[in-house]
PDB file of N, CA and C in Angstrom:
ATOM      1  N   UNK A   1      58.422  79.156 -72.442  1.00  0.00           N
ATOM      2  CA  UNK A   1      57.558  78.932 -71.310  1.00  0.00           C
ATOM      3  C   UNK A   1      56.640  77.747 -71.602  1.00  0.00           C
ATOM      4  N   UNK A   2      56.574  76.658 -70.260  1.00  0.00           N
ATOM      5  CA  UNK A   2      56.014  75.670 -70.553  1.00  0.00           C
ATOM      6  C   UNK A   2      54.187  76.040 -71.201  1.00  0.00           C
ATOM      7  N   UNK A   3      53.396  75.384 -71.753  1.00  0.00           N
ATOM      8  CA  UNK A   3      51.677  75.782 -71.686  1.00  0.00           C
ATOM      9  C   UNK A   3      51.594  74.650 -70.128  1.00  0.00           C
ATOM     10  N   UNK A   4      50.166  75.303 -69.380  1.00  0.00           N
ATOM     11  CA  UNK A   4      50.138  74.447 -68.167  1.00  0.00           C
ATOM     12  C   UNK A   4      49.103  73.074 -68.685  1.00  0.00           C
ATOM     13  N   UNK A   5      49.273  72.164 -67.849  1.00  0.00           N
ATOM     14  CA  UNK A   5      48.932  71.026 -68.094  1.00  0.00           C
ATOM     15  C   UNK A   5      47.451  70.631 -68.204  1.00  0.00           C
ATOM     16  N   UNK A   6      47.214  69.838 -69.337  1.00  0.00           N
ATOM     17  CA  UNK A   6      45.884  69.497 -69.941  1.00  0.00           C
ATOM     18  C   UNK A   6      44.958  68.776 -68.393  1.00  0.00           C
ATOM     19  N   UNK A   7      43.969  69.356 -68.595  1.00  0.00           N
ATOM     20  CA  UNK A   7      42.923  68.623 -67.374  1.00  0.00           C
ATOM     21  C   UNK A   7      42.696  67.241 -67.924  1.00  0.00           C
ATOM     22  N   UNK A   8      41.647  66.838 -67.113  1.00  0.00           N
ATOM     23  CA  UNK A   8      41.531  65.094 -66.701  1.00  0.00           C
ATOM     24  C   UNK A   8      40.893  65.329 -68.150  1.00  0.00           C
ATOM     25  N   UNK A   9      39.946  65.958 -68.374  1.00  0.00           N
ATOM     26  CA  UNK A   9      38.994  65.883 -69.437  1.00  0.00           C
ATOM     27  C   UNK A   9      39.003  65.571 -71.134  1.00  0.00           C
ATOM     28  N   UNK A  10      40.525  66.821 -70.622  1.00  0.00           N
ATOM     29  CA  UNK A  10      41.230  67.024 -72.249  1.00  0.00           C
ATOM     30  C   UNK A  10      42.286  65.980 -72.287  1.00  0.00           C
ATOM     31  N   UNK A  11      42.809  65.265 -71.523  1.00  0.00           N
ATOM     32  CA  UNK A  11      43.571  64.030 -71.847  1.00  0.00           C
ATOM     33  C   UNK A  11      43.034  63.076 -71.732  1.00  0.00           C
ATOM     34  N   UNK A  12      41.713  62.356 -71.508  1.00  0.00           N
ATOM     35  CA  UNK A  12      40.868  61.832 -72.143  1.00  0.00           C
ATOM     36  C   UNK A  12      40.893  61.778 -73.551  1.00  0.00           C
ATOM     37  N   UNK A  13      40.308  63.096 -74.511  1.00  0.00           N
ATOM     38  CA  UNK A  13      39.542  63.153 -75.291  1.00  0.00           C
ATOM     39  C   UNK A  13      40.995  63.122 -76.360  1.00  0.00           C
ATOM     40  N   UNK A  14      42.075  63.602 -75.772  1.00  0.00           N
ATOM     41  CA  UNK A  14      43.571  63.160 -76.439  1.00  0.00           C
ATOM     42  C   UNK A  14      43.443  61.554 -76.771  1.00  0.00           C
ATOM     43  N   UNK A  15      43.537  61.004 -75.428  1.00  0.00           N
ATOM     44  CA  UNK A  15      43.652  59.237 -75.957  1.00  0.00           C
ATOM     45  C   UNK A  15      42.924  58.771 -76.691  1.00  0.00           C
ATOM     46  N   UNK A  16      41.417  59.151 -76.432  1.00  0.00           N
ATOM     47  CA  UNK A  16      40.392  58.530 -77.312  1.00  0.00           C
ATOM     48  C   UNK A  16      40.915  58.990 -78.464  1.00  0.00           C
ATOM     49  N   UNK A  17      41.011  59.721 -79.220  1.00  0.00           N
ATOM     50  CA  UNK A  17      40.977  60.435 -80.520  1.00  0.00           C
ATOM     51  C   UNK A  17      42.185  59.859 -81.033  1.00  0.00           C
ATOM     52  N   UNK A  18      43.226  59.604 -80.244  1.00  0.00           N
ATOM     53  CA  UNK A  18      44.534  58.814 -80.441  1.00  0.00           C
ATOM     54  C   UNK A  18      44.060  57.310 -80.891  1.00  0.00           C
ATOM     55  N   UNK A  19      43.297  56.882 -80.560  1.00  0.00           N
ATOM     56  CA  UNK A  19      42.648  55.225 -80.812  1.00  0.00           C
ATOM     57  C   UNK A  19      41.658  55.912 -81.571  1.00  0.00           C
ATOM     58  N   UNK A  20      41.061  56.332 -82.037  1.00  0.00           N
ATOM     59  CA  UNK A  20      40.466  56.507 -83.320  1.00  0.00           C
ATOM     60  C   UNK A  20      38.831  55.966 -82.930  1.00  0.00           C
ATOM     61  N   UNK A  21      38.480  56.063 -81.726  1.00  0.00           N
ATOM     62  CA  UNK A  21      37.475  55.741 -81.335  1.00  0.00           C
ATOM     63  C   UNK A  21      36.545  57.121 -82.510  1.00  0.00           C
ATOM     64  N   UNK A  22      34.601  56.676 -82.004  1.00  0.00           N
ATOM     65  CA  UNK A  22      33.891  57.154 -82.420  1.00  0.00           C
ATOM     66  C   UNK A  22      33.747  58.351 -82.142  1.00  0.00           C
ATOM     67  N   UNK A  23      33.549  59.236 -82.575  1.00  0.00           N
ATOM     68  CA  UNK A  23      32.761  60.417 -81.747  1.00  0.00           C
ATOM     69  C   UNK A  23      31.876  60.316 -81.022  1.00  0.00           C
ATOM     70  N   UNK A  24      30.677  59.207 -80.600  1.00  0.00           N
ATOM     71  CA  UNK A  24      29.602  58.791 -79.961  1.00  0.00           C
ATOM     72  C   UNK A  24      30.131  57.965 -78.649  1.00  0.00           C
ATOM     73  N   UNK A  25      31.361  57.621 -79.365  1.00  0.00           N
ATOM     74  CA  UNK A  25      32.263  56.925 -78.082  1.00  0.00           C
ATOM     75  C   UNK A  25      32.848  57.588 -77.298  1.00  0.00           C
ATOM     76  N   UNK A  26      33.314  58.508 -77.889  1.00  0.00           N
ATOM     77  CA  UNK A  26      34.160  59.437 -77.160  1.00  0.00           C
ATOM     78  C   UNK A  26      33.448  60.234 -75.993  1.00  0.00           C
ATOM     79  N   UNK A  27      32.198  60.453 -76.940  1.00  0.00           N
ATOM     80  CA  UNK A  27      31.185  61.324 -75.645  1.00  0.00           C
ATOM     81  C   UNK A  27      30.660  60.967 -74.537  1.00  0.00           C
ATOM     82  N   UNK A  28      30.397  59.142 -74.941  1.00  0.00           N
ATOM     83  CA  UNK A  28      30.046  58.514 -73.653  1.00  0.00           C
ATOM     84  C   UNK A  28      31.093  58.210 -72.864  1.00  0.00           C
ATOM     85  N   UNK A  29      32.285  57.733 -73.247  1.00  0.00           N
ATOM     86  CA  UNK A  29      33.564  57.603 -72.577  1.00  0.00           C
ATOM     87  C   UNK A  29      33.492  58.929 -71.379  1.00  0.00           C
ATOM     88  N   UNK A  30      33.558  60.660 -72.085  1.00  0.00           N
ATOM     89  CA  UNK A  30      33.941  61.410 -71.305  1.00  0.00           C
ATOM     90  C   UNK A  30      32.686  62.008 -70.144  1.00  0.00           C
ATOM     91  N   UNK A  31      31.178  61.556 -70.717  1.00  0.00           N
ATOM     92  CA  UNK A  31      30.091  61.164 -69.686  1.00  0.00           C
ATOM     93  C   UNK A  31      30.316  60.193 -68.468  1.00  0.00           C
ATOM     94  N   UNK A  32      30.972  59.271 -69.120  1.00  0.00           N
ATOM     95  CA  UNK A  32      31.142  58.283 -67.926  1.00  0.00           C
ATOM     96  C   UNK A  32      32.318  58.900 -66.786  1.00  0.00           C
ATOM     97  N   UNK A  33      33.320  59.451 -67.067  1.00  0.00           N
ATOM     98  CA  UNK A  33      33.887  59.995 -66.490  1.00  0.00           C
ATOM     99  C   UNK A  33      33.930  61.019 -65.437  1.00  0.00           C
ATOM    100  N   UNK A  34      33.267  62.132 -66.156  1.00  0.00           N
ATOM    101  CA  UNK A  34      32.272  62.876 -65.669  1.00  0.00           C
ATOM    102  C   UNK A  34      31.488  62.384 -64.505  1.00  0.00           C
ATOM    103  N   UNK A  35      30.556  61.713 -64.549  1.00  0.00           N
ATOM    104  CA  UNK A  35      30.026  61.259 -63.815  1.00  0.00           C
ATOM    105  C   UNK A  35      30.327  60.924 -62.432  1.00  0.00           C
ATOM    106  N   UNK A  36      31.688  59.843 -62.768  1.00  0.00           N
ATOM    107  CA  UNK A  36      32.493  58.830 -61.750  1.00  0.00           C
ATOM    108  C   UNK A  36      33.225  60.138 -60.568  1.00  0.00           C
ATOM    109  N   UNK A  37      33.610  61.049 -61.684  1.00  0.00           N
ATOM    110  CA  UNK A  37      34.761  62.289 -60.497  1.00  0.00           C
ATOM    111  C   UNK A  37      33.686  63.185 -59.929  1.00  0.00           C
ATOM    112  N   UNK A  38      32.221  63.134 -60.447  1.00  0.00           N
ATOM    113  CA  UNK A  38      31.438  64.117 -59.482  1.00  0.00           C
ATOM    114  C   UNK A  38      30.551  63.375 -58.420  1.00  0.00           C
ATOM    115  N   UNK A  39      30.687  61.486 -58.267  1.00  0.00           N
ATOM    116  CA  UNK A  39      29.802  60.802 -57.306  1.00  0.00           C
ATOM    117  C   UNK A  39      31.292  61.048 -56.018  1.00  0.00           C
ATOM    118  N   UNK A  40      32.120  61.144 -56.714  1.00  0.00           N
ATOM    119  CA  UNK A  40      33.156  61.444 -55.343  1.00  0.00           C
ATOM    120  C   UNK A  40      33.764  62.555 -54.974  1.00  0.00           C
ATOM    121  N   UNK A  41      32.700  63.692 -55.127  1.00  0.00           N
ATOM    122  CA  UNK A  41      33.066  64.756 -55.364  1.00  0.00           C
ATOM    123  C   UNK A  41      34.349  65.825 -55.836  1.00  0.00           C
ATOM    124  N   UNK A  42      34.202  65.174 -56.988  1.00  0.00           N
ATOM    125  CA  UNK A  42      35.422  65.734 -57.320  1.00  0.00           C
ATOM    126  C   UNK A  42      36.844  65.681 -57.418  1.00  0.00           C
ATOM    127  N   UNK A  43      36.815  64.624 -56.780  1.00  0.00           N
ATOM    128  CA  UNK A  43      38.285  64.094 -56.368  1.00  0.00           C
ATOM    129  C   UNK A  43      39.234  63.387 -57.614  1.00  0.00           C
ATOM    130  N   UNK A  44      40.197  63.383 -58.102  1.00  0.00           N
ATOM    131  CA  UNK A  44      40.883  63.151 -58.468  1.00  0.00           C
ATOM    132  C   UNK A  44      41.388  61.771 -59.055  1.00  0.00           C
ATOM    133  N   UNK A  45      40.535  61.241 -60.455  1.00  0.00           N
ATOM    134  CA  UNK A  45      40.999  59.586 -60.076  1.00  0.00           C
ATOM    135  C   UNK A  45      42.106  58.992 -59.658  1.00  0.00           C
ATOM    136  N   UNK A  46      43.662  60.355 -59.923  1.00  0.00           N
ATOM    137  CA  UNK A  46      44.591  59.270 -59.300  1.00  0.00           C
ATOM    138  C   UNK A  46      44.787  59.319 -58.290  1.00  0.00           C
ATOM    139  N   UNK A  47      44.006  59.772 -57.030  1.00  0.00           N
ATOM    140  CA  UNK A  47      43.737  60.031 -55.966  1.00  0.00           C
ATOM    141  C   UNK A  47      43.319  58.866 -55.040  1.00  0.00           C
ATOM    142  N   UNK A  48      42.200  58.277 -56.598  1.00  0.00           N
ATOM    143  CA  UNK A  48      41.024  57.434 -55.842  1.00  0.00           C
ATOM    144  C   UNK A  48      41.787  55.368 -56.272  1.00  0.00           C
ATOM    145  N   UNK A  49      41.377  54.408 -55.801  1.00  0.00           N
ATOM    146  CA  UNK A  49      41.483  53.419 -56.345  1.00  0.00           C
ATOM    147  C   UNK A  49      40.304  52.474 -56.406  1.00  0.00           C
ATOM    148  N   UNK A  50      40.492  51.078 -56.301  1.00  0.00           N
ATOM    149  CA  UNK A  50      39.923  49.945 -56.021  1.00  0.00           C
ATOM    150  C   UNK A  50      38.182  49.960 -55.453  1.00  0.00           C
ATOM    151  N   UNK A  51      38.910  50.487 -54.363  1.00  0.00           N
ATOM    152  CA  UNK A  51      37.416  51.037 -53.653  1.00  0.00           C
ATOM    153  C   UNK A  51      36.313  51.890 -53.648  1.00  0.00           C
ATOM    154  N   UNK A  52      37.314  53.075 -55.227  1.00  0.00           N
ATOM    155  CA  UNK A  52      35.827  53.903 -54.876  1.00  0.00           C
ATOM    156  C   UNK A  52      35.900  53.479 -56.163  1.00  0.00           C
ATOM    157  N   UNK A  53      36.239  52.923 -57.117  1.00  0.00           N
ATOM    158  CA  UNK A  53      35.414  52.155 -58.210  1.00  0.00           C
ATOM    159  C   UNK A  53      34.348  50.900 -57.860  1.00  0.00           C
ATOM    160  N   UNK A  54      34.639  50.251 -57.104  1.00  0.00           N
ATOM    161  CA  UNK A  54      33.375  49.474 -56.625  1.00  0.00           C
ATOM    162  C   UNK A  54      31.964  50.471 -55.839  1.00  0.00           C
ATOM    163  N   UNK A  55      32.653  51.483 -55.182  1.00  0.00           N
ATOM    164  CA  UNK A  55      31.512  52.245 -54.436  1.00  0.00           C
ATOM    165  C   UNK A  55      31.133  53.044 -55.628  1.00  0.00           C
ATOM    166  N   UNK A  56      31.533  53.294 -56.933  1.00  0.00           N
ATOM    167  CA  UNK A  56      30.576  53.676 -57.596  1.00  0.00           C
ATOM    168  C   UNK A  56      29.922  53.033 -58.872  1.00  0.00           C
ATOM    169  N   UNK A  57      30.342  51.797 -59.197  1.00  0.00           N
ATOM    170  CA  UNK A  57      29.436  50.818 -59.352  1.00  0.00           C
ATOM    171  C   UNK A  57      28.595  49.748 -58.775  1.00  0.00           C
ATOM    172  N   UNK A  58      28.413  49.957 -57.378  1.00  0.00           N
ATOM    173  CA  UNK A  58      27.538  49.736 -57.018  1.00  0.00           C
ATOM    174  C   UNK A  58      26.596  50.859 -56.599  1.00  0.00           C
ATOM    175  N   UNK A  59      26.630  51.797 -56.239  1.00  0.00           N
ATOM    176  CA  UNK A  59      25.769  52.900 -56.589  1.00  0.00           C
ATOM    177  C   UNK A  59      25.280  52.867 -58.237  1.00  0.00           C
ATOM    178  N   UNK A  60      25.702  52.429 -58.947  1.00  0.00           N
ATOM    179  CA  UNK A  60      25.202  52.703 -60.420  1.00  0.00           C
ATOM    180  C   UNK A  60      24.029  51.175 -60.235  1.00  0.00           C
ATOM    181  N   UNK A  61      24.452  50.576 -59.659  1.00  0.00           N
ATOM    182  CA  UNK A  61      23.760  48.854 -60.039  1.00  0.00           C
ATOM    183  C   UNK A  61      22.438  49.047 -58.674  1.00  0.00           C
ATOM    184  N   UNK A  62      22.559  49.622 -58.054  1.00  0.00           N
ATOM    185  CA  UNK A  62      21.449  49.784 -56.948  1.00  0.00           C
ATOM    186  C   UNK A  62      20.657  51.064 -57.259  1.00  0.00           C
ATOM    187  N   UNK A  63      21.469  52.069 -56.903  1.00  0.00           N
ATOM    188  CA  UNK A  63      20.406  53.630 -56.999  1.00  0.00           C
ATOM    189  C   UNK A  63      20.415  53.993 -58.205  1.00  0.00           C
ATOM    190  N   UNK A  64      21.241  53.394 -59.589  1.00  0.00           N
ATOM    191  CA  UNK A  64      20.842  53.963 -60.966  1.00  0.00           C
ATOM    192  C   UNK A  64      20.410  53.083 -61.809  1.00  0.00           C
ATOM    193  N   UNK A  65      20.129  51.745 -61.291  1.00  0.00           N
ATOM    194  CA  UNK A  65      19.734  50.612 -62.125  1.00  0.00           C
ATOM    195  C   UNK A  65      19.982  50.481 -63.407  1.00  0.00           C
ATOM    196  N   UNK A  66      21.299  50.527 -63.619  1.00  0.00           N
ATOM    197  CA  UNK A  66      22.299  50.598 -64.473  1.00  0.00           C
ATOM    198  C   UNK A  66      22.633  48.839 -64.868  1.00  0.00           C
ATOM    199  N   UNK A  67      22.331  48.270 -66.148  1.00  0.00           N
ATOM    200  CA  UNK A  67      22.421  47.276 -66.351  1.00  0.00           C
ATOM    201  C   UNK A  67      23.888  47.078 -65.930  1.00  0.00           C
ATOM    202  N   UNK A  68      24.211  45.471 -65.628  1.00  0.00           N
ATOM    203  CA  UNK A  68      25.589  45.242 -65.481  1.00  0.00           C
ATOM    204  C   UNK A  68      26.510  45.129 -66.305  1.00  0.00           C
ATOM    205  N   UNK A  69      26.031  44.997 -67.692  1.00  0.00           N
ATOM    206  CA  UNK A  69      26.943  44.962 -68.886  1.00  0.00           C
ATOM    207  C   UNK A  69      27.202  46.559 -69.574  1.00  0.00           C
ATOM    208  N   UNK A  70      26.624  47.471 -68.838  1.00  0.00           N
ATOM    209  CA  UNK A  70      26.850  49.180 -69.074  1.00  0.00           C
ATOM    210  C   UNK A  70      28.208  49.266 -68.589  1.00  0.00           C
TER     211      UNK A  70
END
């Protein structure tokens, strides 16, 4: 019997750990993420494209005054 399939979260923290990133990286990596799938409630990044990555960096650069090099 197959196991059912890893969430967005845990195949994240697969790749990172696969590239040998930091642990400090990893956490902000899966913060940032976090973040991005709950300004669009929830939805699904492969759901989402082009457009709601600009609609949520510009929400980060206006209502979170989020430097541009973040």
């Amino acid at each position: 019997m197959q196991s059912p399939p890893k969430k967005l979260l845990e195949q994240a923290r697969d790749t990172i750990r696969l590239k040998h990133y930091a642990y400090r990286t990893e956490e902000t990596y899966i913060q940032w993420i976090r973040r991005y799938v709950l300004f669009h409630h929830k939805t699904h990044p492969k759901e989402m494209g082009k457009a709601e990555v600009e609609a949520f960096l510009t929400h980060l650069a206006v209502q979170g005054q989020v430097a541009a090099y973040t």
